[in-house]
N, C-alpha and C. Protein backbone atom coordinates (compact mmCIF):
# COMPACT_ATOMS: atom_id res chain seq x y z
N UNK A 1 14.17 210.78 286.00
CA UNK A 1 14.24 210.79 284.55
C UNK A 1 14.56 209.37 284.09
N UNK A 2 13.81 208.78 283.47
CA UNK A 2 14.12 207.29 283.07
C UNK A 2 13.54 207.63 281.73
N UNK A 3 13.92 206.22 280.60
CA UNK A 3 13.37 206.17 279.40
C UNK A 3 13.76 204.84 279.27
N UNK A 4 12.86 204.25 277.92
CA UNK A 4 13.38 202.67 277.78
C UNK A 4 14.20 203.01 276.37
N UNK A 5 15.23 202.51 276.34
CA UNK A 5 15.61 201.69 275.19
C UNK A 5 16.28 200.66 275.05
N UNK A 6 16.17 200.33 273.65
CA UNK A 6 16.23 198.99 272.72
C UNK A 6 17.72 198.58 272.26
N UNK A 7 18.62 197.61 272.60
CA UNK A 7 19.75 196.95 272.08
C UNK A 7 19.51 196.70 270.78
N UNK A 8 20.85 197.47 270.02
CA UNK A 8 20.29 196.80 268.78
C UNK A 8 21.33 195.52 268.22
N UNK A 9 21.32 195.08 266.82
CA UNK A 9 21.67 194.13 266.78
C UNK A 9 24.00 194.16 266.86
N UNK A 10 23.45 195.27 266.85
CA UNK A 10 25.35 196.19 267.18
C UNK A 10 25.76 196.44 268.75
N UNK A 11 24.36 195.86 269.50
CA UNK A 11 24.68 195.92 270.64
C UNK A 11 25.00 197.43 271.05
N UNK A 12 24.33 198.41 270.43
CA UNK A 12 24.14 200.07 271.05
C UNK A 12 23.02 200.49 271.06
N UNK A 13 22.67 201.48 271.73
CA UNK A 13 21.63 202.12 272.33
C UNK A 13 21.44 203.51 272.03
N UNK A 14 20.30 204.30 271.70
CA UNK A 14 20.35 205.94 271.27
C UNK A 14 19.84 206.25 272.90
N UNK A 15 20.52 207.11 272.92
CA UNK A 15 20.19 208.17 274.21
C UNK A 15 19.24 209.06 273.97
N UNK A 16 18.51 209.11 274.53
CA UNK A 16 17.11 209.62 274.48
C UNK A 16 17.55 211.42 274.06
N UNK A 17 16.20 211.99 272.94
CA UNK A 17 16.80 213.19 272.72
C UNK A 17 16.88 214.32 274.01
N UNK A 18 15.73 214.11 275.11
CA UNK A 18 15.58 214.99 275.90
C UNK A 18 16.92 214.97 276.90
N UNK A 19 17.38 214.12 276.63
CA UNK A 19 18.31 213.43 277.91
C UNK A 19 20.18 214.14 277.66
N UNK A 20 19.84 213.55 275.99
CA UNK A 20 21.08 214.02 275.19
C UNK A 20 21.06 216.10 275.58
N UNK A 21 19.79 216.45 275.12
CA UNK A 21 19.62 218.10 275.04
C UNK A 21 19.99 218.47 276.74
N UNK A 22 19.48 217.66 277.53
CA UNK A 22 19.78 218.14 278.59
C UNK A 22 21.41 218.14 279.34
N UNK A 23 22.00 217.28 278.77
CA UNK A 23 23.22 217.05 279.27
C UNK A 23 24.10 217.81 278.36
N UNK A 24 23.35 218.32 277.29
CA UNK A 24 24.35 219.40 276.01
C UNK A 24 25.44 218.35 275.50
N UNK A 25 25.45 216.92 274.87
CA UNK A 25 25.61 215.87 274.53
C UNK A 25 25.68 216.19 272.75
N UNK A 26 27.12 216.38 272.12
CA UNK A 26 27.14 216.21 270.94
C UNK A 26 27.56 215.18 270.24
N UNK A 27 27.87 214.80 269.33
CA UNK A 27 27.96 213.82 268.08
C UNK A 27 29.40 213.94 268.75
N UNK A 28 30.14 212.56 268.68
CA UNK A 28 31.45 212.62 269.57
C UNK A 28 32.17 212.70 270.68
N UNK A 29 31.10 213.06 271.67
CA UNK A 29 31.61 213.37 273.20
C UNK A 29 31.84 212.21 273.20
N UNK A 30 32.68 211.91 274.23
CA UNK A 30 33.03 210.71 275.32
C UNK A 30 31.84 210.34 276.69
N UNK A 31 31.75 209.01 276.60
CA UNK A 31 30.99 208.66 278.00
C UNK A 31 32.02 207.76 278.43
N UNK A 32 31.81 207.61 279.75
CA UNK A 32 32.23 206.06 280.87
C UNK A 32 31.00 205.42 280.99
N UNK A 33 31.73 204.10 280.81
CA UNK A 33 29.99 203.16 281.07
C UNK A 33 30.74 202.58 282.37
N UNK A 34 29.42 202.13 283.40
CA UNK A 34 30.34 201.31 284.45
C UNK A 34 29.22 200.63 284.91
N UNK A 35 29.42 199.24 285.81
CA UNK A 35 28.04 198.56 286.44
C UNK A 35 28.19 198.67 287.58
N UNK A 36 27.12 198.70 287.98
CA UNK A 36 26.94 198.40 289.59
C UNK A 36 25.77 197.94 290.23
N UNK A 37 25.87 196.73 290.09
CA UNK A 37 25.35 195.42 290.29
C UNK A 37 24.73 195.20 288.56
N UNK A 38 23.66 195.38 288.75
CA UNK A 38 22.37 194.96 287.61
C UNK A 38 22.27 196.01 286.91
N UNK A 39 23.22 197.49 287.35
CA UNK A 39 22.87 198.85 286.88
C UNK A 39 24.08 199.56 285.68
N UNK A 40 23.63 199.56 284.97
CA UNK A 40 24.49 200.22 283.80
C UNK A 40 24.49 201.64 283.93
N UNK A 41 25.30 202.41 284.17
CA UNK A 41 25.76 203.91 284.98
C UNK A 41 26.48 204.49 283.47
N UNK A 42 26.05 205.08 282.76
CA UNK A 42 27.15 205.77 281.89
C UNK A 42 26.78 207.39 282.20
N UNK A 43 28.00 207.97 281.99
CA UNK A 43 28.17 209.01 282.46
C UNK A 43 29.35 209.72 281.73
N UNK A 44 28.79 211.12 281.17
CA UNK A 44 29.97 212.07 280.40
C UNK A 44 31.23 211.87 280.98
N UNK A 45 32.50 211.65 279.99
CA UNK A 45 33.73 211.39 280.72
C UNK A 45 34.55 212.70 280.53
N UNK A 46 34.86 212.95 281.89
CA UNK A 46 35.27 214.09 282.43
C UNK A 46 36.53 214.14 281.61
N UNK A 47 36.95 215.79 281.31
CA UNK A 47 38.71 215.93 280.29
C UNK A 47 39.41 215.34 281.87
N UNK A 48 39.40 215.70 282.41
CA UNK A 48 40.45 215.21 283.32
C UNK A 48 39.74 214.50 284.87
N UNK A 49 40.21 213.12 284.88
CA UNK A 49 39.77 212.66 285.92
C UNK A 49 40.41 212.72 287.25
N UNK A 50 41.66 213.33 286.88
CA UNK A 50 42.33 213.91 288.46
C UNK A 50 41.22 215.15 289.36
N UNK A 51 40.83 215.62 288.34
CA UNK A 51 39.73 217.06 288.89
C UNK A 51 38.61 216.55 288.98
N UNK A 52 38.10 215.22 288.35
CA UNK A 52 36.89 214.96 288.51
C UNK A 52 36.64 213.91 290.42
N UNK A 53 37.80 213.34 290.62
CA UNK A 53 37.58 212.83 291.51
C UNK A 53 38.82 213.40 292.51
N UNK A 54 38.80 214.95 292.27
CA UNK A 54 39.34 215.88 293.60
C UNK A 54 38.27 215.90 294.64
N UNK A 55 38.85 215.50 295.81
CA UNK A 55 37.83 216.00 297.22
C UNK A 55 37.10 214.67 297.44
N UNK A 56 36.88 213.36 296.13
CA UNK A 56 36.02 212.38 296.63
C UNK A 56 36.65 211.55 297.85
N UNK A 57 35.67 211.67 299.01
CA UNK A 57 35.65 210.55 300.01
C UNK A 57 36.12 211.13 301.03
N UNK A 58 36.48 213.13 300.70
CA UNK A 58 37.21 214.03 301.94
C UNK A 58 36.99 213.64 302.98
N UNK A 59 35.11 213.31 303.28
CA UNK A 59 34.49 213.01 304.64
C UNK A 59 35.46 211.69 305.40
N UNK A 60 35.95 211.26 304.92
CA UNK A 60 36.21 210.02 305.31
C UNK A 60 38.02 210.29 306.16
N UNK A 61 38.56 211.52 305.06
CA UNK A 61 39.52 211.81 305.84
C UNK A 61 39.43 213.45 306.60
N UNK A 62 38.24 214.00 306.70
CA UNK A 62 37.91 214.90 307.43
C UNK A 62 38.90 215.25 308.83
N UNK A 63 39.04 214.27 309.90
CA UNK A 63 39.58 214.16 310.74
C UNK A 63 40.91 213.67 311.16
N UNK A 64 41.88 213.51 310.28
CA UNK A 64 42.69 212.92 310.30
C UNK A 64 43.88 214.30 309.28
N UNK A 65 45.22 214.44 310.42
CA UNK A 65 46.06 214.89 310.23
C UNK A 65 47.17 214.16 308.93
N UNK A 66 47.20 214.39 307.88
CA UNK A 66 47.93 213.61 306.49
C UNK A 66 49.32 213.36 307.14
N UNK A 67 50.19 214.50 308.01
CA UNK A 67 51.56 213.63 307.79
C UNK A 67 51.18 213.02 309.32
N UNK A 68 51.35 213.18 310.33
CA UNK A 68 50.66 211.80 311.26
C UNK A 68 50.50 210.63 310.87
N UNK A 69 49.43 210.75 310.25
CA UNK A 69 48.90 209.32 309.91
C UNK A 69 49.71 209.03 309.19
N UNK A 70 50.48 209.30 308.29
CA UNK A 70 51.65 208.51 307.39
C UNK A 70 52.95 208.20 308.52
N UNK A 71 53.23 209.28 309.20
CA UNK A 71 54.62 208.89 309.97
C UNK A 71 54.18 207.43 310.86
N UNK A 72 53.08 207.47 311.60
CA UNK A 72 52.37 206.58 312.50
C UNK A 72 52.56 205.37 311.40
N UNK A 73 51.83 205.36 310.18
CA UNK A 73 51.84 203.90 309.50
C UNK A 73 52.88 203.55 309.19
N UNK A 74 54.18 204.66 308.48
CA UNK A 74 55.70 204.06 308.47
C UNK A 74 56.38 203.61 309.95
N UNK A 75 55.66 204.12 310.94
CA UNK A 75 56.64 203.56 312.05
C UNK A 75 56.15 202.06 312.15
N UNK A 76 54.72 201.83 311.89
CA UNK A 76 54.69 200.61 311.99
C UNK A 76 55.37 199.09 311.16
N UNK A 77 55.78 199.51 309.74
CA UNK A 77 56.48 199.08 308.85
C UNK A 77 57.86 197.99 309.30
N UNK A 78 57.97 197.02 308.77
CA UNK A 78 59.22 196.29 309.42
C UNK A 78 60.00 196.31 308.49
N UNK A 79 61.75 196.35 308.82
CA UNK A 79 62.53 196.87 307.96
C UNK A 79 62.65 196.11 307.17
N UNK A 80 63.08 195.99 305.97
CA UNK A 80 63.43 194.64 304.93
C UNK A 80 64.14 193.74 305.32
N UNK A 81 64.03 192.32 305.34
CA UNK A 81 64.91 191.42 305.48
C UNK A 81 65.99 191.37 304.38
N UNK A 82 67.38 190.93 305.10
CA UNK A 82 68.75 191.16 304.10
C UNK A 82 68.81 189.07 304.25
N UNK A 83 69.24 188.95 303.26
CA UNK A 83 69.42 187.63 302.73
C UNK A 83 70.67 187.11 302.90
């Protein structure tokens, strides 16, 4: 789904109507705009972003026991120096 549009001299953009109808997009919602690289990403902003980015990156801790790996990284920790 792509469409072109035009900057205007306010520096905003209309969101295409099919795009708006499809996302159920009213007069007032909230977006996030964000880049990544050359790419302008906007995207409906979630009521709560604790729930929106629950579970992101699980894969990554798939395998790994939570208190372990914390006791293991505090043991590595050196105690504070006293002055």
């Amino acid at each position: 789904m792509s469409d072109s549009v035009h900057v205007s001299s306010k520096y905003q953009v209309v969101i295409p109507k099919r795009i708006r109808e499809k996302l159920k997009l009213e007069k007032g919602d909230a977006l996030t705009v964000s880049l990544r690289g050359e790419t302008i990403i906007m995207r409906v902003r979630p009521e709560s972003f604790a729930e929106y980015t629950l579970g992101l990156h699980g894969d990554v801790w798939r395998d790994t026991e939570a208190t372990e790996y914390v006791e293991e990284e505090r043991s590595r920790w050196e105690p504070p120096r006293r002055g």
